[in-house]
Protein backbone atom coordinates (compact mmCIF):
# COMPACT_ATOMS: atom_id res chain seq x y z
CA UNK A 1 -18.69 -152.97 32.64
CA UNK A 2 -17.01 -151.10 30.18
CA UNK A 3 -14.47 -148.34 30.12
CA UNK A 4 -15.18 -145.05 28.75
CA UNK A 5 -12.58 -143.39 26.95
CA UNK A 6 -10.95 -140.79 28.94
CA UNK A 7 -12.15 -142.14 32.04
CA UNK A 8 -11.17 -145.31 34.48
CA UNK A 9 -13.79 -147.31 36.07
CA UNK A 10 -12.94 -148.31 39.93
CA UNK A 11 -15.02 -150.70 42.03
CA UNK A 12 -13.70 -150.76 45.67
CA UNK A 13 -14.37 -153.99 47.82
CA UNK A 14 -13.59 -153.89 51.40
CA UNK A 15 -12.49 -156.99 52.82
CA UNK A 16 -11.71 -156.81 56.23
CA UNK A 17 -13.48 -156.51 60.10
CA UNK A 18 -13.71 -152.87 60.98
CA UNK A 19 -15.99 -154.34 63.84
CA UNK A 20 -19.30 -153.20 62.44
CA UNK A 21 -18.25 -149.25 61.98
CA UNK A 22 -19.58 -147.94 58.84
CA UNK A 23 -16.94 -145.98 56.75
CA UNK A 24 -16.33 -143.70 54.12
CA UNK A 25 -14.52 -143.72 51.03
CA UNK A 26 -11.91 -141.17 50.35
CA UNK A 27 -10.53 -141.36 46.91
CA UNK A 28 -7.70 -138.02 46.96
CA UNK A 29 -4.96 -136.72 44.39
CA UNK A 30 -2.21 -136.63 47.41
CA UNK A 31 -2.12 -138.97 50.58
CA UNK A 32 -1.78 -135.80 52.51
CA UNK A 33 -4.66 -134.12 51.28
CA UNK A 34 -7.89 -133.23 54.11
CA UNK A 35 -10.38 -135.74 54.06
CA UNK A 36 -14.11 -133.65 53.06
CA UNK A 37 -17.48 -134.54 51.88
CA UNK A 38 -15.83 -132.83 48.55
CA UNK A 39 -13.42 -135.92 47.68
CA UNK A 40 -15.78 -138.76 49.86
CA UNK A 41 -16.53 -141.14 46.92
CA UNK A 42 -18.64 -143.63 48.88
CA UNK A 43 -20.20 -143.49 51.66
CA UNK A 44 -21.63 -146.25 54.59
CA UNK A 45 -19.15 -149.25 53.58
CA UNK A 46 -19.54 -152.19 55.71
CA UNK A 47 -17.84 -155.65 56.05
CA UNK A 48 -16.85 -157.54 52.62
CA UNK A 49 -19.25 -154.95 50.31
CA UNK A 50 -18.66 -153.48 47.11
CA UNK A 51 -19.23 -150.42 45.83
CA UNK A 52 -20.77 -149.12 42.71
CA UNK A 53 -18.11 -148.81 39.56
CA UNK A 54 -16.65 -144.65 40.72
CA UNK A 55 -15.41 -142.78 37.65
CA UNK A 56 -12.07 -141.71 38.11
CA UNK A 57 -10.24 -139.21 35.38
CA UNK A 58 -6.35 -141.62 34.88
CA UNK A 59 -3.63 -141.02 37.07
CA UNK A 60 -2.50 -141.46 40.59
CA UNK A 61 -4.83 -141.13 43.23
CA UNK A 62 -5.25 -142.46 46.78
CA UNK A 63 -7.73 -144.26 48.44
CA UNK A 64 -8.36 -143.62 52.42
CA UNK A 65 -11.22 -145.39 54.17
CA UNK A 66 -12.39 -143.52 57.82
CA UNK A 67 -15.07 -144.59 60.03
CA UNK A 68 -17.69 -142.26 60.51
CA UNK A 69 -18.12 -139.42 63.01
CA UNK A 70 -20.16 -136.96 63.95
CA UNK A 71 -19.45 -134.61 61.15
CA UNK A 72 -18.09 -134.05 57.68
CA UNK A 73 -14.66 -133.47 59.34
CA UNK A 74 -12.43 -136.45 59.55
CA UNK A 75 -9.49 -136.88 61.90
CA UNK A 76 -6.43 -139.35 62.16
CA UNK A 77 -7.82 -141.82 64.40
CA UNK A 78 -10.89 -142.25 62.38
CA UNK A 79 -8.64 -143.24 59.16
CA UNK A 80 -8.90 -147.30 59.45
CA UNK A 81 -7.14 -148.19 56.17
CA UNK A 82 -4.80 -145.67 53.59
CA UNK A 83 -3.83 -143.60 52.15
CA UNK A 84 -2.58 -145.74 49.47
CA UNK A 85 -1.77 -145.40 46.04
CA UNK A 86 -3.70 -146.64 42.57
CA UNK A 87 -2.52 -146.27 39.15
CA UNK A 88 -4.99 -145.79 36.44
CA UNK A 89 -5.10 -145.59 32.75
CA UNK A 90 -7.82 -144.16 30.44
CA UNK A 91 -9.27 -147.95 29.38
CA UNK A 92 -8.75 -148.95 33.51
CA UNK A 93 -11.91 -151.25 34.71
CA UNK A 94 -11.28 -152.74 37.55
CA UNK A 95 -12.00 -153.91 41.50
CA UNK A 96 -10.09 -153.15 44.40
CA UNK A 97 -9.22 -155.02 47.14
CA UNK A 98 -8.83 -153.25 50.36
CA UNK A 99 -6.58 -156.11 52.37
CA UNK A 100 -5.78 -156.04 55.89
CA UNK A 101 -2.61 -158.07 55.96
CA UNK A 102 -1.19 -159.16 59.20
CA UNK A 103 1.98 -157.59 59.16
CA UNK A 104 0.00 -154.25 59.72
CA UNK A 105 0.99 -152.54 56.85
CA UNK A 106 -2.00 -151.58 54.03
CA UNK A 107 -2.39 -152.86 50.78
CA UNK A 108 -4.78 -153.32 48.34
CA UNK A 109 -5.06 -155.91 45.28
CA UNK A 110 -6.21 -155.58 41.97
CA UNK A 111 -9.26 -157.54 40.17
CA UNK A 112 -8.60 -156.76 36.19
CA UNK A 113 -12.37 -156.77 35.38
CA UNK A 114 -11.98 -157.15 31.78
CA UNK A 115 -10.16 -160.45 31.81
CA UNK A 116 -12.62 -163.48 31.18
């Protein structure tokens, strides 16, 4: 996978037991911004997948992942993981790790995809 110029290239791999609920992807420009099929990058994540490389313009942006419910709107309790902040540059081509630690607290980790 290669960068395009202008543009970072974000894989997101979920790695953690959300006992069987599907989720969505949320990728937002503020971790207080409303969750809507407008900023839902990825949709139906299950257990240990990963997504398709999403095209994201560089900057800070935050990644939120919410089981699913019976609409487009998402509430609070339906937020499993996030908001939490990624830093990307123009040449960015990476994978995400979305960890579940066990001091409670989210994190994710970062897979440099251009490294050998």
């Amino acid at each position: 996978q290669r960068a395009t110029i202008g543009e970072a290239r974000v894989r997101v791999l979920q790695a953690f037991n959300t006992n069987g609920d599907l989720g969505n992807l949320y990728v937002t420009e503020t971790p207080n911004e409303p969750l809507t099929a407008d900023n839902r990058a990825w949709v139906g994540i299950t257990d240990t997948l990963v997504s398709p490389y999403l095209t994201l313009e560089p900057g800070t942006r935050y990644l939120t992942l919410a089981t699913r419910g019976p609409s487009d709107a998402v509430s609070d309790d339906q937020v499993v993981f996030g908001p939490v902040p990624l830093e990307t540059e123009s040449t960015t081509v990476i994978t995400v790790l979305l960890a579940d630690p066990a001091d409670g607290e989210d994190r994710i980790e970062i897979i440099n995809d251009l490294m050998p």
